[in-house]
C-alpha atoms as a PDB file:
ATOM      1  CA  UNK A   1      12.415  -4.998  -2.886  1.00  0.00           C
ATOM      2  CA  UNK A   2      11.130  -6.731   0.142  1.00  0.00           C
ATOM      3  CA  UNK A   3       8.698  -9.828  -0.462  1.00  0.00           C
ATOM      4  CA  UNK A   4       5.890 -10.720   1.972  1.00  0.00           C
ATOM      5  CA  UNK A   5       3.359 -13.455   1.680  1.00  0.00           C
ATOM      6  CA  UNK A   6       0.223 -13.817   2.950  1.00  0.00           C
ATOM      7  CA  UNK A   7      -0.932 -17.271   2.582  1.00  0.00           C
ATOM      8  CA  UNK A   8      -4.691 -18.182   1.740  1.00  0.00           C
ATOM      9  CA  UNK A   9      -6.694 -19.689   4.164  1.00  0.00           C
ATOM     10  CA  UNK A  10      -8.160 -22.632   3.392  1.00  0.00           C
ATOM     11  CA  UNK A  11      -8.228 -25.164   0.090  1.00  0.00           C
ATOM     12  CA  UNK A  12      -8.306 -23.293  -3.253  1.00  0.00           C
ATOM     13  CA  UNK A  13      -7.122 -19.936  -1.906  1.00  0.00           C
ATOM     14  CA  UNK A  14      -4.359 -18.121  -3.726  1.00  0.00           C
ATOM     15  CA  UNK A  15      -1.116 -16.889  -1.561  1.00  0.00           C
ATOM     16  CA  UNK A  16      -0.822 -13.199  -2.614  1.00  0.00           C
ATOM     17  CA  UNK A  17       2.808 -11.889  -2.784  1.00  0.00           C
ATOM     18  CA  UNK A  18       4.387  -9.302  -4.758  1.00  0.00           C
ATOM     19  CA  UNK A  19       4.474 -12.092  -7.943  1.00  0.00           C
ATOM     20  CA  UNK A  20       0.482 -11.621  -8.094  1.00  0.00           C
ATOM     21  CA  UNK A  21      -0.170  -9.724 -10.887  1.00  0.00           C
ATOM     22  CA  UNK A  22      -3.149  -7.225  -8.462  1.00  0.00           C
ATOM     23  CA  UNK A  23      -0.326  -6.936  -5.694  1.00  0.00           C
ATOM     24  CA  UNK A  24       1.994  -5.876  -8.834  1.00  0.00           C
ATOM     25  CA  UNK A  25      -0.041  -3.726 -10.468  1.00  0.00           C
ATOM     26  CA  UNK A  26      -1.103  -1.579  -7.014  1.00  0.00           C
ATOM     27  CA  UNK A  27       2.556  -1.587  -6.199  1.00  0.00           C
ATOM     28  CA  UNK A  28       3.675   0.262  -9.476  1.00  0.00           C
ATOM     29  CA  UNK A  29       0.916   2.337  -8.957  1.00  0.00           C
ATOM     30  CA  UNK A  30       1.656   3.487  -5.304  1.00  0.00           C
ATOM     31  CA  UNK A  31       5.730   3.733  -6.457  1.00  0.00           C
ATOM     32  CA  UNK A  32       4.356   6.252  -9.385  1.00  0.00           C
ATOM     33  CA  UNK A  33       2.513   7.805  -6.636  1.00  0.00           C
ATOM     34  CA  UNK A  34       5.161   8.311  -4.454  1.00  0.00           C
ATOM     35  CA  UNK A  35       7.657   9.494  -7.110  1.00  0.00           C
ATOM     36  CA  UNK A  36       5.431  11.877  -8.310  1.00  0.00           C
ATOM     37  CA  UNK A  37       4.936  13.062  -4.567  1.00  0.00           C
ATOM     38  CA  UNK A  38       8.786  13.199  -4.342  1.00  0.00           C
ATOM     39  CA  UNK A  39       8.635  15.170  -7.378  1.00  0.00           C
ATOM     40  CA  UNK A  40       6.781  17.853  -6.089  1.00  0.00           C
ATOM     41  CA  UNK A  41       9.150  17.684  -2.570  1.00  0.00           C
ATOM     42  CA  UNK A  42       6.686  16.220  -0.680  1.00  0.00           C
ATOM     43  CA  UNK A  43       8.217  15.139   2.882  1.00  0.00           C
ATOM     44  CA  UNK A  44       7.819  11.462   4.143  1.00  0.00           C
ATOM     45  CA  UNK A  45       5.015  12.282   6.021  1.00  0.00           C
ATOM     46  CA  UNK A  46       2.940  13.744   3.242  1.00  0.00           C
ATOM     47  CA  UNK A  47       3.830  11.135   1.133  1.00  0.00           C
ATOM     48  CA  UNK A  48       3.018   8.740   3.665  1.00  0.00           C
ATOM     49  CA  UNK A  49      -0.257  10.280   4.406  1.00  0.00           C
ATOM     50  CA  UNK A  50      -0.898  10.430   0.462  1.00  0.00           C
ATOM     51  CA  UNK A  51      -0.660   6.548  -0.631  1.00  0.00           C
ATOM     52  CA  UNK A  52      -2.440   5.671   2.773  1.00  0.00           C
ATOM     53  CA  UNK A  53      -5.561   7.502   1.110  1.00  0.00           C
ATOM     54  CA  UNK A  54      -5.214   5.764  -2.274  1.00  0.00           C
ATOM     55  CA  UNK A  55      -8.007   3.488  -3.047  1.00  0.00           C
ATOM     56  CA  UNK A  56      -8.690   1.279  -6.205  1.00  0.00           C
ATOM     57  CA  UNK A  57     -11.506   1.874  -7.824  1.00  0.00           C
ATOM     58  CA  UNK A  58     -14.642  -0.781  -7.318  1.00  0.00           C
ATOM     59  CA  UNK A  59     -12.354  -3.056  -5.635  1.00  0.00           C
ATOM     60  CA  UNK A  60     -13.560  -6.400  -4.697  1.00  0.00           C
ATOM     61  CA  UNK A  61     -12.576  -8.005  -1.234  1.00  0.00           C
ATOM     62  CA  UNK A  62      -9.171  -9.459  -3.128  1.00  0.00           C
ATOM     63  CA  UNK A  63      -8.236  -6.365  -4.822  1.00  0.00           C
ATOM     64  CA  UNK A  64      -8.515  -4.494  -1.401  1.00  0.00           C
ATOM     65  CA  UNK A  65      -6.005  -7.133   0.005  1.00  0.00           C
ATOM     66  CA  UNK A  66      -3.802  -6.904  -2.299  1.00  0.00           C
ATOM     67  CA  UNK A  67      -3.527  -3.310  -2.054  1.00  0.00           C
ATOM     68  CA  UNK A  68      -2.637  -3.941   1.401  1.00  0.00           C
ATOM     69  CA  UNK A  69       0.216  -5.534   0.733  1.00  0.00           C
ATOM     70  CA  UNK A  70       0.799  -3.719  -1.813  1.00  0.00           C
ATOM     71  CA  UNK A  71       1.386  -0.636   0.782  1.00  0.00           C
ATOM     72  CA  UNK A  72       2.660  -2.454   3.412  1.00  0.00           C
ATOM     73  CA  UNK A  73       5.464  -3.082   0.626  1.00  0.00           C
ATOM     74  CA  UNK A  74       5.915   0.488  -0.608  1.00  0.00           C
ATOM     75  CA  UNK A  75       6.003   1.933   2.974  1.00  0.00           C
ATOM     76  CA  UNK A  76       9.119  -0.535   4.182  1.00  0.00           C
ATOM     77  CA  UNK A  77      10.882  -0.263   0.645  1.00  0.00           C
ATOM     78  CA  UNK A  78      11.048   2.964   0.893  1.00  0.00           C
ATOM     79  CA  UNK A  79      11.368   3.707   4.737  1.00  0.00           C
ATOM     80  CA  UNK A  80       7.836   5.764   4.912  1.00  0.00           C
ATOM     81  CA  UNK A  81       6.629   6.712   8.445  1.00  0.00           C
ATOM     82  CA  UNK A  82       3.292   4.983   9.148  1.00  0.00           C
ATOM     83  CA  UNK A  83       0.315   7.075   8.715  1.00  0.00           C
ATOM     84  CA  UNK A  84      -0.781   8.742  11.937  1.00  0.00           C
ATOM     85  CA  UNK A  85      -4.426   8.827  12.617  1.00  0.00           C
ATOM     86  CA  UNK A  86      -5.245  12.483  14.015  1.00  0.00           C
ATOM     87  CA  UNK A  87      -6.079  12.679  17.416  1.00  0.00           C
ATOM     88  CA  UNK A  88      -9.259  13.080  18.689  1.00  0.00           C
ATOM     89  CA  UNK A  89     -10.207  16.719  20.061  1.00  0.00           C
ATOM     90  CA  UNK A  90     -10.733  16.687  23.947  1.00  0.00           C
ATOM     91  CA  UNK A  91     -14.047  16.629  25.409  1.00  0.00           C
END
């Protein structure tokens, strides 16, 4: 398991690594996620495209950051393509 830091900015901000208990919890909820995908023999890219869609619930501007890294985790651990935006139609 890869571990990435993102330092806080400024006096009294919290670093937020894979130690912190939000970036924990949204990792072992992504990894369930993607097992369950594997489970059903979803290919990288669906699986990709399916945790790049999860969202927690009422999350605040920290719990949105941590799911960030969080994914950003999940995706290099276990070698996911990065989610593709579709392309736009042509006018």
């Amino acid at each position: 398991m890869t571990l990435s830091k993102l330092p806080g900015k400024g006096r009294g901000h919290k670093s937020l690594d894979l130690r912190n208990a939000d970036v924990g919890e949204a990792y072992m909820k992504l990894q369930q996620a993607y097992m369950d995908g594997q489970d059903k023999g979803m290919t990288p890219a669906q699986l990709s495209h399916k945790l790049e869609h999860m969202r927690p619930a009422g999350a605040d501007r920290h719990l949105q950051l941590a799911w960030a890294i969080a994914k950003k985790e999940i995706f290099a651990d276990y070698e996911l393509p990065a989610a593709v935006a579709p392309a736009k139609p042509k006018a």
